[in-house]
C-alpha atoms as a PDB file:
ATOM      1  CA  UNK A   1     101.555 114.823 108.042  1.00  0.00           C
ATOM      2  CA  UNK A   2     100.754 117.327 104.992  1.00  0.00           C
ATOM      3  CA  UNK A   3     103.694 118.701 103.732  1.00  0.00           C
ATOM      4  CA  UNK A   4     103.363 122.252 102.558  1.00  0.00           C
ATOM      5  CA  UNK A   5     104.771 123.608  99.077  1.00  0.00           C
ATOM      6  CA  UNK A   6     106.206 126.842  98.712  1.00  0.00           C
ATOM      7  CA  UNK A   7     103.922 127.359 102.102  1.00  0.00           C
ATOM      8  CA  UNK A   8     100.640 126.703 101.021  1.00  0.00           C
ATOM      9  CA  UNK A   9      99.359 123.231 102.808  1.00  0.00           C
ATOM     10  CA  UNK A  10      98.582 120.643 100.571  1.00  0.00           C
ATOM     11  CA  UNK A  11      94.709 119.997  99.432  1.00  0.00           C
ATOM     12  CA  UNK A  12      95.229 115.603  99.788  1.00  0.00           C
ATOM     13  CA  UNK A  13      97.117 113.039 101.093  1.00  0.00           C
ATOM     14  CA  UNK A  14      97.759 111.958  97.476  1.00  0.00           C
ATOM     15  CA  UNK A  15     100.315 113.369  95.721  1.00  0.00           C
ATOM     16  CA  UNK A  16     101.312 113.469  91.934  1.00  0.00           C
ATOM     17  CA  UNK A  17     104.136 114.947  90.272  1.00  0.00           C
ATOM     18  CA  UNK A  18     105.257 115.168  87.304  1.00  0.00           C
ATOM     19  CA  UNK A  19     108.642 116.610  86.346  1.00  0.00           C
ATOM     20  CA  UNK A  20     110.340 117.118  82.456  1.00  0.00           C
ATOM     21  CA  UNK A  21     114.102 116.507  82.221  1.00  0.00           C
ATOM     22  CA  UNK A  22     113.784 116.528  86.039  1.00  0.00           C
ATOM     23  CA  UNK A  23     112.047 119.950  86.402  1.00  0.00           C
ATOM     24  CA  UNK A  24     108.628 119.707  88.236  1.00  0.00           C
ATOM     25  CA  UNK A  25     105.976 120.465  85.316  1.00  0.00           C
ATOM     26  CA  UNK A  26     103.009 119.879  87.284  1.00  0.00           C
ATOM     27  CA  UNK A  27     101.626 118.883  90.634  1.00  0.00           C
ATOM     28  CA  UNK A  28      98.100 117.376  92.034  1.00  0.00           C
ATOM     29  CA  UNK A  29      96.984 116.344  95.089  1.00  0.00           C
ATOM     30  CA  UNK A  30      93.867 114.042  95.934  1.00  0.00           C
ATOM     31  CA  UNK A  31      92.114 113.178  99.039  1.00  0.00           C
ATOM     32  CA  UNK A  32      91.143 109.672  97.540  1.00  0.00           C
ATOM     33  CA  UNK A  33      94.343 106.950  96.753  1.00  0.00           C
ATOM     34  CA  UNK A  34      91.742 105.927  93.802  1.00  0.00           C
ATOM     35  CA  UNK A  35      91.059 109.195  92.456  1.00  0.00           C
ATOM     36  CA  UNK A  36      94.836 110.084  92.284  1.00  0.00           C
ATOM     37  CA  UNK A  37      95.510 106.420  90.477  1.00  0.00           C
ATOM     38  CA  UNK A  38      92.994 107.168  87.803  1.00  0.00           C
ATOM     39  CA  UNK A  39      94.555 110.467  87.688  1.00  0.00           C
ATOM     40  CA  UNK A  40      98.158 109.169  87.637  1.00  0.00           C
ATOM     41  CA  UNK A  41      96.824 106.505  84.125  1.00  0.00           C
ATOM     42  CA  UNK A  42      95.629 110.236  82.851  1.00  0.00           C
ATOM     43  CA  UNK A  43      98.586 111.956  83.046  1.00  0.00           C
ATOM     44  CA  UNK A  44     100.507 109.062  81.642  1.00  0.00           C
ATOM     45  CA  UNK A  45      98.151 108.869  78.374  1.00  0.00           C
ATOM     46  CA  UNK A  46      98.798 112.875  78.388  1.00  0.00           C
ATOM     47  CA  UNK A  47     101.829 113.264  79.022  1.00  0.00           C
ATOM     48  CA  UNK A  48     103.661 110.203  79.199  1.00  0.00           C
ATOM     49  CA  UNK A  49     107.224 110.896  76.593  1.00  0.00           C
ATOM     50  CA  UNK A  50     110.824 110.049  76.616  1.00  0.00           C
ATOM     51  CA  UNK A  51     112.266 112.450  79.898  1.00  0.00           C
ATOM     52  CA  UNK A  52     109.030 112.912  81.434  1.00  0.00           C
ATOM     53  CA  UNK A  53     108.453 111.101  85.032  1.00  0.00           C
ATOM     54  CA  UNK A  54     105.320 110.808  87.124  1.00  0.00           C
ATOM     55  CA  UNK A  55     105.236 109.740  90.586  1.00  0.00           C
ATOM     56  CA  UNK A  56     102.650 108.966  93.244  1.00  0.00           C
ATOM     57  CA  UNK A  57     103.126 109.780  96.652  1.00  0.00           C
ATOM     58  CA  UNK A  58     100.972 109.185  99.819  1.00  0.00           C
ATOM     59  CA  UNK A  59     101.922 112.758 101.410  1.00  0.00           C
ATOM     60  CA  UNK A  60     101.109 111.006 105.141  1.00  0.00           C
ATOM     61  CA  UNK A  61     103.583 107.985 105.113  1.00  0.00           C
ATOM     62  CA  UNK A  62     105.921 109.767 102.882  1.00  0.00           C
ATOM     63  CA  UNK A  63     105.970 106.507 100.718  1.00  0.00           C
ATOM     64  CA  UNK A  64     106.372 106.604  97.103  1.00  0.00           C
ATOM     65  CA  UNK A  65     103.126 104.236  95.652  1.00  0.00           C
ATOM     66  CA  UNK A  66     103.672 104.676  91.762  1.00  0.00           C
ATOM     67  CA  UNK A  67     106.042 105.661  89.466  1.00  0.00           C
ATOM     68  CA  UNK A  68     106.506 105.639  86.005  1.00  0.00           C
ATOM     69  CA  UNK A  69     108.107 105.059  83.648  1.00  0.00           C
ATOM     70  CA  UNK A  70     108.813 101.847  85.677  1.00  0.00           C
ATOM     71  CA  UNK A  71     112.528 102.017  87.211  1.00  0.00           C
ATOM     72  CA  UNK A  72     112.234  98.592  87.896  1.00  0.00           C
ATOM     73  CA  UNK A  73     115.604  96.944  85.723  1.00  0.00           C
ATOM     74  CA  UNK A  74     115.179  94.917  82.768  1.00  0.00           C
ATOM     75  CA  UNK A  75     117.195  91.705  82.065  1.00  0.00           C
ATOM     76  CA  UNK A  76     118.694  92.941  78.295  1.00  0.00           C
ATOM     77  CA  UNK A  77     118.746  90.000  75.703  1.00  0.00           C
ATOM     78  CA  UNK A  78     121.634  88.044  75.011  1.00  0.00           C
ATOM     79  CA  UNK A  79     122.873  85.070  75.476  1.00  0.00           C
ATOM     80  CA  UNK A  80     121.156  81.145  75.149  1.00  0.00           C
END
């Protein structure tokens, strides 16, 4: 199911955001899950800096496919 912004439908399934200090900057949608990834490597060559965040998100399912930076945790040195 689409999910409409401020009331307008969405164009695509494929949804990218990106927000600044956790304000939305900008938003895209795509029909194609590849044309929204090549979209998403864009934005982060554009626009990828410290407090920016871009997600991908398949508009349908409601899952989130991609986000960066990463929020996976890293393992911080230390130790032997």
């Amino acid at each position: 199911m689409m999910v409409p912004v401020n009331g307008i439908p969405s164009p695509g399934r494929y949804h990218l955001l990106l927000t600044a200090d956790g304000l939305p900057v900008q938003h895209g949608w795509w029909r194609s899950e590849a044309t929204a990834r090549r979209k998403l490597a864009a934005w982060i060559g554009d626009w990828g800096r410290p407090g920016a965040r871009i997600t991908l998100t398949d508009e349908e399912t409601g899952e989130q496919l991609a986000v960066w930076p990463d929020e996976a945790p890293t393992a911080v040195g230390g130790g032997s």
